[in-house]
C-alpha atoms as a PDB file:
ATOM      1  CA  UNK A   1      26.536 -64.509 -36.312  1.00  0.00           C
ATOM      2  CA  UNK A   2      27.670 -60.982 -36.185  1.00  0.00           C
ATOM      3  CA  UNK A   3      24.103 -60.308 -37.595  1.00  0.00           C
ATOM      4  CA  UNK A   4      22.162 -61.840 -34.735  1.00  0.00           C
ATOM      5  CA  UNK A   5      24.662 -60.084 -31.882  1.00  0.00           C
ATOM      6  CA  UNK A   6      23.808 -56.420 -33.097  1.00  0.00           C
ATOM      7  CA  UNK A   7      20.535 -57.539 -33.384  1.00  0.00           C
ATOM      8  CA  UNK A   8      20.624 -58.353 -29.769  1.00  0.00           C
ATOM      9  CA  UNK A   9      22.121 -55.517 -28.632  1.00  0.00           C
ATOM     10  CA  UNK A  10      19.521 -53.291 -30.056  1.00  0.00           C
ATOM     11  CA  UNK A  11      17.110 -55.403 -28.255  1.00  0.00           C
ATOM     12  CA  UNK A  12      18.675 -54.440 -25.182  1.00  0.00           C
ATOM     13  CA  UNK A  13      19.355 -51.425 -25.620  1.00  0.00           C
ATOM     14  CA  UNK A  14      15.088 -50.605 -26.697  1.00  0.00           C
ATOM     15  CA  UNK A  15      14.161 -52.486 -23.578  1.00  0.00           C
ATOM     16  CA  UNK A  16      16.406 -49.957 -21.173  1.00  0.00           C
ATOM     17  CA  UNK A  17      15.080 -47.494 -23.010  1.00  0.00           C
ATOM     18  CA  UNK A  18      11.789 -48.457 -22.183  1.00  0.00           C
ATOM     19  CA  UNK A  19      12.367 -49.403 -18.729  1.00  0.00           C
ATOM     20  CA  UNK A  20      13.929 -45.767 -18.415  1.00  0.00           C
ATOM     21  CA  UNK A  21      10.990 -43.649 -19.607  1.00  0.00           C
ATOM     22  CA  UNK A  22       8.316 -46.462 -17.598  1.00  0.00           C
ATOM     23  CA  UNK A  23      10.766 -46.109 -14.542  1.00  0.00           C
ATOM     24  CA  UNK A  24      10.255 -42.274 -14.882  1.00  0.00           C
ATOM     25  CA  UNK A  25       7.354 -41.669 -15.557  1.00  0.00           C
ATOM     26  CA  UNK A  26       6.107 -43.659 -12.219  1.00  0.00           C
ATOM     27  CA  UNK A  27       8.855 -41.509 -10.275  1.00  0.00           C
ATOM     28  CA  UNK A  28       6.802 -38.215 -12.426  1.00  0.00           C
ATOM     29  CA  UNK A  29       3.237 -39.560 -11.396  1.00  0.00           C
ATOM     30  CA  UNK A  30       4.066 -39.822  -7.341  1.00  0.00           C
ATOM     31  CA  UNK A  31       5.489 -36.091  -7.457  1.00  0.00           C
ATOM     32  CA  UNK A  32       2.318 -35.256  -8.756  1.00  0.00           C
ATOM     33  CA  UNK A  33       0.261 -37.366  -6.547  1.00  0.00           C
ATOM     34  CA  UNK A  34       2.548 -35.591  -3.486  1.00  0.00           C
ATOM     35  CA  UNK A  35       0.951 -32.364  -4.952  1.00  0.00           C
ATOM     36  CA  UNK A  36      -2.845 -33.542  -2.833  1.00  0.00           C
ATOM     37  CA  UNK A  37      -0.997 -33.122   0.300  1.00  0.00           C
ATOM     38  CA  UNK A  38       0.283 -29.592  -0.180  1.00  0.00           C
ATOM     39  CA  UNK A  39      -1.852 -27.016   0.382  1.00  0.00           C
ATOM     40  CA  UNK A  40      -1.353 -22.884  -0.216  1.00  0.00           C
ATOM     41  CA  UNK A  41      -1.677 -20.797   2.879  1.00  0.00           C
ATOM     42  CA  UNK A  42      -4.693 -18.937   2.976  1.00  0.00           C
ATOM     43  CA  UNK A  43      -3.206 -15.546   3.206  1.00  0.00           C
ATOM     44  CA  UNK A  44      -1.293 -16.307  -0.200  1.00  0.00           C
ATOM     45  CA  UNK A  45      -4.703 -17.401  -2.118  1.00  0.00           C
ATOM     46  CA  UNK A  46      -6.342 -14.308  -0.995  1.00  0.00           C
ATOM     47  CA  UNK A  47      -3.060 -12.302  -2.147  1.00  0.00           C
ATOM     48  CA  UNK A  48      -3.675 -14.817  -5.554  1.00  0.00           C
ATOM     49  CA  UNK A  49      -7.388 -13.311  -5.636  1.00  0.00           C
ATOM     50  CA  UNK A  50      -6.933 -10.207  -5.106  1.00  0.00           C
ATOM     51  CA  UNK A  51      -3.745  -9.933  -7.891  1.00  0.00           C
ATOM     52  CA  UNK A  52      -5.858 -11.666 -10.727  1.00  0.00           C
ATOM     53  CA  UNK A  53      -9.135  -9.569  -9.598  1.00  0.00           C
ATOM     54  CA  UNK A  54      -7.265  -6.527 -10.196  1.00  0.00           C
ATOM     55  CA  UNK A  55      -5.401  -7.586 -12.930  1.00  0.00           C
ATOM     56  CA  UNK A  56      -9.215  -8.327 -14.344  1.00  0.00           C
ATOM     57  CA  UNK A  57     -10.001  -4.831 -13.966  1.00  0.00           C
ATOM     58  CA  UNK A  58      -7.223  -3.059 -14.580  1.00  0.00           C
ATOM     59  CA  UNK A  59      -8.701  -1.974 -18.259  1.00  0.00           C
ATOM     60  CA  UNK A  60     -12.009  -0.150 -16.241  1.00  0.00           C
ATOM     61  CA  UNK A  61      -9.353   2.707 -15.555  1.00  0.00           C
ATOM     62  CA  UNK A  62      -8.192   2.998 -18.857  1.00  0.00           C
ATOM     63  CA  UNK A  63     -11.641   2.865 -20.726  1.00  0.00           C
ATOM     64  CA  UNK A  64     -13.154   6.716 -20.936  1.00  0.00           C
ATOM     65  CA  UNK A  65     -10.101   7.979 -20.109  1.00  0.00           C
ATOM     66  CA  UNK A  66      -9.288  11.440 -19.900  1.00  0.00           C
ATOM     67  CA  UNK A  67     -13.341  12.071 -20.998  1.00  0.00           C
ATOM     68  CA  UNK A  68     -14.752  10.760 -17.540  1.00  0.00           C
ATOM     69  CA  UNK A  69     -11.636  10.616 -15.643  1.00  0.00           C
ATOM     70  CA  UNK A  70      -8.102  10.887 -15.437  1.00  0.00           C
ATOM     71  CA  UNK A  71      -6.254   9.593 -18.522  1.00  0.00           C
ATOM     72  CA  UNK A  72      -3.256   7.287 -16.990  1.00  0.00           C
ATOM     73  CA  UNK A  73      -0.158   5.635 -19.153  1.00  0.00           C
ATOM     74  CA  UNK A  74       0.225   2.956 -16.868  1.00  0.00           C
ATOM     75  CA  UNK A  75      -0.992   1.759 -13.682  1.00  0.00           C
ATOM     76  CA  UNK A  76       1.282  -0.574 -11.172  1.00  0.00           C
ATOM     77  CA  UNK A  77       0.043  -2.360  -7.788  1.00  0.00           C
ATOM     78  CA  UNK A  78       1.333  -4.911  -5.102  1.00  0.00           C
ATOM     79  CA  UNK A  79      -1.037  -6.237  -2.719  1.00  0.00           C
ATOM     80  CA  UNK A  80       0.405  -8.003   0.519  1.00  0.00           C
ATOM     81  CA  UNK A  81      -0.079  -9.220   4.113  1.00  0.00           C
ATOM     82  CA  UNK A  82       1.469  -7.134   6.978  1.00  0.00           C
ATOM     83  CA  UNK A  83       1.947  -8.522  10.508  1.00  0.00           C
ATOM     84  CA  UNK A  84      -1.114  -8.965  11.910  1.00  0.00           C
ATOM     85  CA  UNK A  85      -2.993  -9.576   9.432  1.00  0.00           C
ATOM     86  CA  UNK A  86      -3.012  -6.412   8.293  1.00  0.00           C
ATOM     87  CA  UNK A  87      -2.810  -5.815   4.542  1.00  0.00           C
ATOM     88  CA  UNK A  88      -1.874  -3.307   2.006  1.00  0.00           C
ATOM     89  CA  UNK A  89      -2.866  -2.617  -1.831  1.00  0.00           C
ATOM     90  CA  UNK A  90      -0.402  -0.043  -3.210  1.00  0.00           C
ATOM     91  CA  UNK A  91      -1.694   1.452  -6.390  1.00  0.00           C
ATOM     92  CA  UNK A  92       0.988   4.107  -8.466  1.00  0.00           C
ATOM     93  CA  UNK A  93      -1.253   5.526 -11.616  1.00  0.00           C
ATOM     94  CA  UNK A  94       1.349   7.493 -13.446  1.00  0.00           C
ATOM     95  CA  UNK A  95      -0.914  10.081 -15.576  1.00  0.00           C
ATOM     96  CA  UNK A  96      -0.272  10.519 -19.211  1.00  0.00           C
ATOM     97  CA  UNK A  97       2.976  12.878 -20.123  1.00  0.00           C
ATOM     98  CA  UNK A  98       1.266  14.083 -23.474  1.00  0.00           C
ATOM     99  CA  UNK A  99      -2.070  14.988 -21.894  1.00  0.00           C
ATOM    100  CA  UNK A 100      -1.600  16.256 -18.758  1.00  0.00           C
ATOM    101  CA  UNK A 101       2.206  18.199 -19.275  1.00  0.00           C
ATOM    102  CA  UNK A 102       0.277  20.952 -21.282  1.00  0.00           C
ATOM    103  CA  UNK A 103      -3.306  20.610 -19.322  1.00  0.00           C
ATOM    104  CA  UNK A 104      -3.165  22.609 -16.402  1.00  0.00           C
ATOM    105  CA  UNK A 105      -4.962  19.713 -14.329  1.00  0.00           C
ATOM    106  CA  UNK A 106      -3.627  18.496 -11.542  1.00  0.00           C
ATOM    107  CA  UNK A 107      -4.911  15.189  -9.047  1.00  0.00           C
ATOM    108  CA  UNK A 108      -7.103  15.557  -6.381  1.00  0.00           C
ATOM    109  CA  UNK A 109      -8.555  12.540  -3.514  1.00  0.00           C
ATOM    110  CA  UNK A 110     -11.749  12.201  -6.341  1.00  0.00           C
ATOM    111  CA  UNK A 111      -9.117  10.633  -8.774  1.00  0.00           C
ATOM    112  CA  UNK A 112      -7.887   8.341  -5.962  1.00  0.00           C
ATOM    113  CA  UNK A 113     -11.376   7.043  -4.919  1.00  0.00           C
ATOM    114  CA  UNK A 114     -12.329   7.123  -8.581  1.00  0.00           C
ATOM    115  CA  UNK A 115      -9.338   4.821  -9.394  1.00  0.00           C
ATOM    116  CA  UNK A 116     -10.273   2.647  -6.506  1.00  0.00           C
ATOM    117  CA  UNK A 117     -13.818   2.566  -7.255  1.00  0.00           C
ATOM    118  CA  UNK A 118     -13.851   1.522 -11.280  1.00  0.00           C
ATOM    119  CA  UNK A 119     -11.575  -1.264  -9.879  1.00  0.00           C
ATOM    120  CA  UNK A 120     -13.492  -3.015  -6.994  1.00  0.00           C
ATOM    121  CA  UNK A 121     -16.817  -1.455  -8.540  1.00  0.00           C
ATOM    122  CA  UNK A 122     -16.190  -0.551 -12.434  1.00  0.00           C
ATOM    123  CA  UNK A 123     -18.190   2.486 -11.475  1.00  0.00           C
ATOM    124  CA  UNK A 124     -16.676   6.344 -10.330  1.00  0.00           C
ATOM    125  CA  UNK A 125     -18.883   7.464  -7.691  1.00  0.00           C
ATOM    126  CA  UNK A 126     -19.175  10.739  -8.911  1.00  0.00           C
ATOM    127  CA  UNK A 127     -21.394  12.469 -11.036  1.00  0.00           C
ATOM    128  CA  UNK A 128     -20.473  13.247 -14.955  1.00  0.00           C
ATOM    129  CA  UNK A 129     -20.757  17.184 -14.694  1.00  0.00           C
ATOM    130  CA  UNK A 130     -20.618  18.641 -11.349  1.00  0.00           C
ATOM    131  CA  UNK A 131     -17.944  16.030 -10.210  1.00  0.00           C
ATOM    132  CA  UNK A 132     -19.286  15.433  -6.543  1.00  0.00           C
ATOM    133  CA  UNK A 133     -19.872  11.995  -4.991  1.00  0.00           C
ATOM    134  CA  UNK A 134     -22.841  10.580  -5.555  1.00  0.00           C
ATOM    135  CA  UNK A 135     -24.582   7.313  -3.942  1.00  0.00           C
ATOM    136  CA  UNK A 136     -23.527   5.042  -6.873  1.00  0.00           C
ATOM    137  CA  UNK A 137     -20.629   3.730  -4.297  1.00  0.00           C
ATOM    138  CA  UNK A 138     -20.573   3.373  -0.844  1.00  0.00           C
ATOM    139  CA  UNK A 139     -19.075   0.929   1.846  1.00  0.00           C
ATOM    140  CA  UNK A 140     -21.330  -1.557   1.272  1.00  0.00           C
ATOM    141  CA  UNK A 141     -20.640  -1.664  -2.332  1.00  0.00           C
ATOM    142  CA  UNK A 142     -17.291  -1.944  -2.680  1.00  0.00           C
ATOM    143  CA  UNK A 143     -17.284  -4.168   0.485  1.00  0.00           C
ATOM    144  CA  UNK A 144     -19.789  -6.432  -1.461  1.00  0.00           C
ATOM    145  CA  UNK A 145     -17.879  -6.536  -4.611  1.00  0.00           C
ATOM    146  CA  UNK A 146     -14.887  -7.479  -2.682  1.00  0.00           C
ATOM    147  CA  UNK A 147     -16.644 -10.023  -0.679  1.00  0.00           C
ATOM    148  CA  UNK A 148     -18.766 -11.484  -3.708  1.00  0.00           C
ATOM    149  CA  UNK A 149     -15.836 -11.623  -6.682  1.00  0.00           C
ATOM    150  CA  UNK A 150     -12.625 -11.717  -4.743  1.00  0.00           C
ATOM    151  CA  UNK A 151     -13.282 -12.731  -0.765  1.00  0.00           C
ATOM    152  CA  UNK A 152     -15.929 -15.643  -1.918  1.00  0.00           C
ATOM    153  CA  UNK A 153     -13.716 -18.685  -0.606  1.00  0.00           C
ATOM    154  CA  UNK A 154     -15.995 -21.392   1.398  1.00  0.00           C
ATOM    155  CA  UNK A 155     -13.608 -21.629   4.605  1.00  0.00           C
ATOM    156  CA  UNK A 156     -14.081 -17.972   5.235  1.00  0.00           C
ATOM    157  CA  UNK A 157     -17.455 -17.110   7.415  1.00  0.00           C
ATOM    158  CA  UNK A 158     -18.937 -13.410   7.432  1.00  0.00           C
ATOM    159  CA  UNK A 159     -16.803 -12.483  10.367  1.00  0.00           C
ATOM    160  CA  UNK A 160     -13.573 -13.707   8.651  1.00  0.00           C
ATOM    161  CA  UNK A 161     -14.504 -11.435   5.718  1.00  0.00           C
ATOM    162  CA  UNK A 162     -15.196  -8.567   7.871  1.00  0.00           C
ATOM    163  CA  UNK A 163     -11.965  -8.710   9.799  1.00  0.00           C
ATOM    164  CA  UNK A 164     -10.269  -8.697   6.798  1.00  0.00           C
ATOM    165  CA  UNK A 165     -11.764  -5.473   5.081  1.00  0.00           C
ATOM    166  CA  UNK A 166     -11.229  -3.821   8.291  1.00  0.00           C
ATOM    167  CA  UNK A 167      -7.218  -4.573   8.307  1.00  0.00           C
ATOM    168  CA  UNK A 168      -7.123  -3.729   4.962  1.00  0.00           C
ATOM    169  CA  UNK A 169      -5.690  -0.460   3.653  1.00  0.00           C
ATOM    170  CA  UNK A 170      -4.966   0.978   0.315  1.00  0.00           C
ATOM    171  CA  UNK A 171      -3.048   3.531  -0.831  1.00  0.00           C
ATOM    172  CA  UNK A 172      -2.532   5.138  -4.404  1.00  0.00           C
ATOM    173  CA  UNK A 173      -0.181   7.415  -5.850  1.00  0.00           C
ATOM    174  CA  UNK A 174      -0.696   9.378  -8.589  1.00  0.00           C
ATOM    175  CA  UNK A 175       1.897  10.573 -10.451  1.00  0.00           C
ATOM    176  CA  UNK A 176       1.949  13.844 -12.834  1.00  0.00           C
ATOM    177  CA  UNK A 177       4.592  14.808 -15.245  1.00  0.00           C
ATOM    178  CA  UNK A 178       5.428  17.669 -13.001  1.00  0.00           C
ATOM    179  CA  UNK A 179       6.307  15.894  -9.903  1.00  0.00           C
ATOM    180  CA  UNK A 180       5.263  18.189  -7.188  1.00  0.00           C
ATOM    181  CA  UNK A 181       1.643  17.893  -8.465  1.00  0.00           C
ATOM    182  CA  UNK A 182       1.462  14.501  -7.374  1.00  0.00           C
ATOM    183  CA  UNK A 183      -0.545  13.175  -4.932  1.00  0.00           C
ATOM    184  CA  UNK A 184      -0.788   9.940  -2.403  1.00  0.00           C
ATOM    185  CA  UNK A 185      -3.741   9.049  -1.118  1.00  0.00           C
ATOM    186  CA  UNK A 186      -4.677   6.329   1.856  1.00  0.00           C
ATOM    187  CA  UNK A 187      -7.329   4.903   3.598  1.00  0.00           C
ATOM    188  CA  UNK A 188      -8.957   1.635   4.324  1.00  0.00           C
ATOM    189  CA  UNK A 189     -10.350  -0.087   1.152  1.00  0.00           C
ATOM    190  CA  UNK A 190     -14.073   0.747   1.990  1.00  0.00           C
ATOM    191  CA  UNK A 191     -13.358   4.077   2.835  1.00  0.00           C
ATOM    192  CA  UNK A 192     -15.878   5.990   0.650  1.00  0.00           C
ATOM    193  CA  UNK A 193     -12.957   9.169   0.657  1.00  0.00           C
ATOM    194  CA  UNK A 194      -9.934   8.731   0.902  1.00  0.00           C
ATOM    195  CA  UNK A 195      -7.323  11.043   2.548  1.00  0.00           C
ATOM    196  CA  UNK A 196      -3.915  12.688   1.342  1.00  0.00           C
ATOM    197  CA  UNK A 197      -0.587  11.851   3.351  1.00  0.00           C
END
């Protein structure tokens, strides 16, 4: 008899057990059915875009470093919306200490537009040797790239796209081991130059 009671028990304990997990697992499938109805602002998937776009091409500034350009340890960013619509990209490129605390080199606005340019282009805009800009990079390519790999969302028209490259400024520092050699540069993205603050 005693036999047959556990046996029971067990039973009923199984069959909560499975009535727990079925019970929850319909409770886990309509918060994930809820998900259809929530939608990301569009100013925060652009944000999205442009963070994994840069975090893409992050490696263009460190490949031929220090041979075609500036030679950077590491290289931070933020990119966010303003009031209206207005947004920033802040880039600081902190140069590398070994290289560049014996080299007597210090940053110029070429290393800023260089640094934007093998980002949104993966090309420098300047020529090897004589280190002046070339026509390799321009507004309309590095508005294109934007447009084509980062702005390329179906609800935005040409307009849209425009508007936002217009509002949109950048603005690098870059950092040298001696600290008064550093320089911060700012512009709007498509600016072919850049200026110093």
């Amino acid at each position: 008899m005693l036999i047959g009671k556990k046996y029971g028990t067990k039973m009923k304990t199984k069959f909560f057990i499975i009535f727990f997990f079925l019970f929850s697992y319909s409770n886990l499938k309509a918060d994930i059915n809820d998900l259809d109805k929530n939608y990301i602002p569009l100013k925060d998937f652009i944000i999205l875009k442009f963070d994994l776009f840069i975090e893409r091409n992050l490696i263009n500034i460190f490949r031929g470093g220090g041979i075609t350009g500036l030679k950077y340890q590491n290289v931070n960013y933020k990119s966010e919306f303003k009031k209206n619509n207005n947004s920033i990209i802040t880039f600081e490129a902190i140069m590398d200490k070994k290289r560049y605390k014996s080299k007597k080199y210090f940053p110029k606005v070429k290393d800023c537009n260089q640094l934007r340019n093998k980002i949104f282009t993966n090309k420098y805009g300047y020529s090897l040797f004589s280190q002046k800009l070339n026509n390799l990079v321009n507004e309309d390519i590095i508005s294109g790239s934007i447009n084509e790999k980062i702005l390329n969302i179906t609800n935005l028209n040409d307009d849209t796209k425009k508007e936002i490259l217009e509002k949109m400024e950048i603005k690098i520092s870059i950092l040298h081991p001696n600290n008064e050699r550093s320089i911060v540069c700012f512009g709007n993205i498509t600016d072919v130059e850049l200026k110093t603050m």
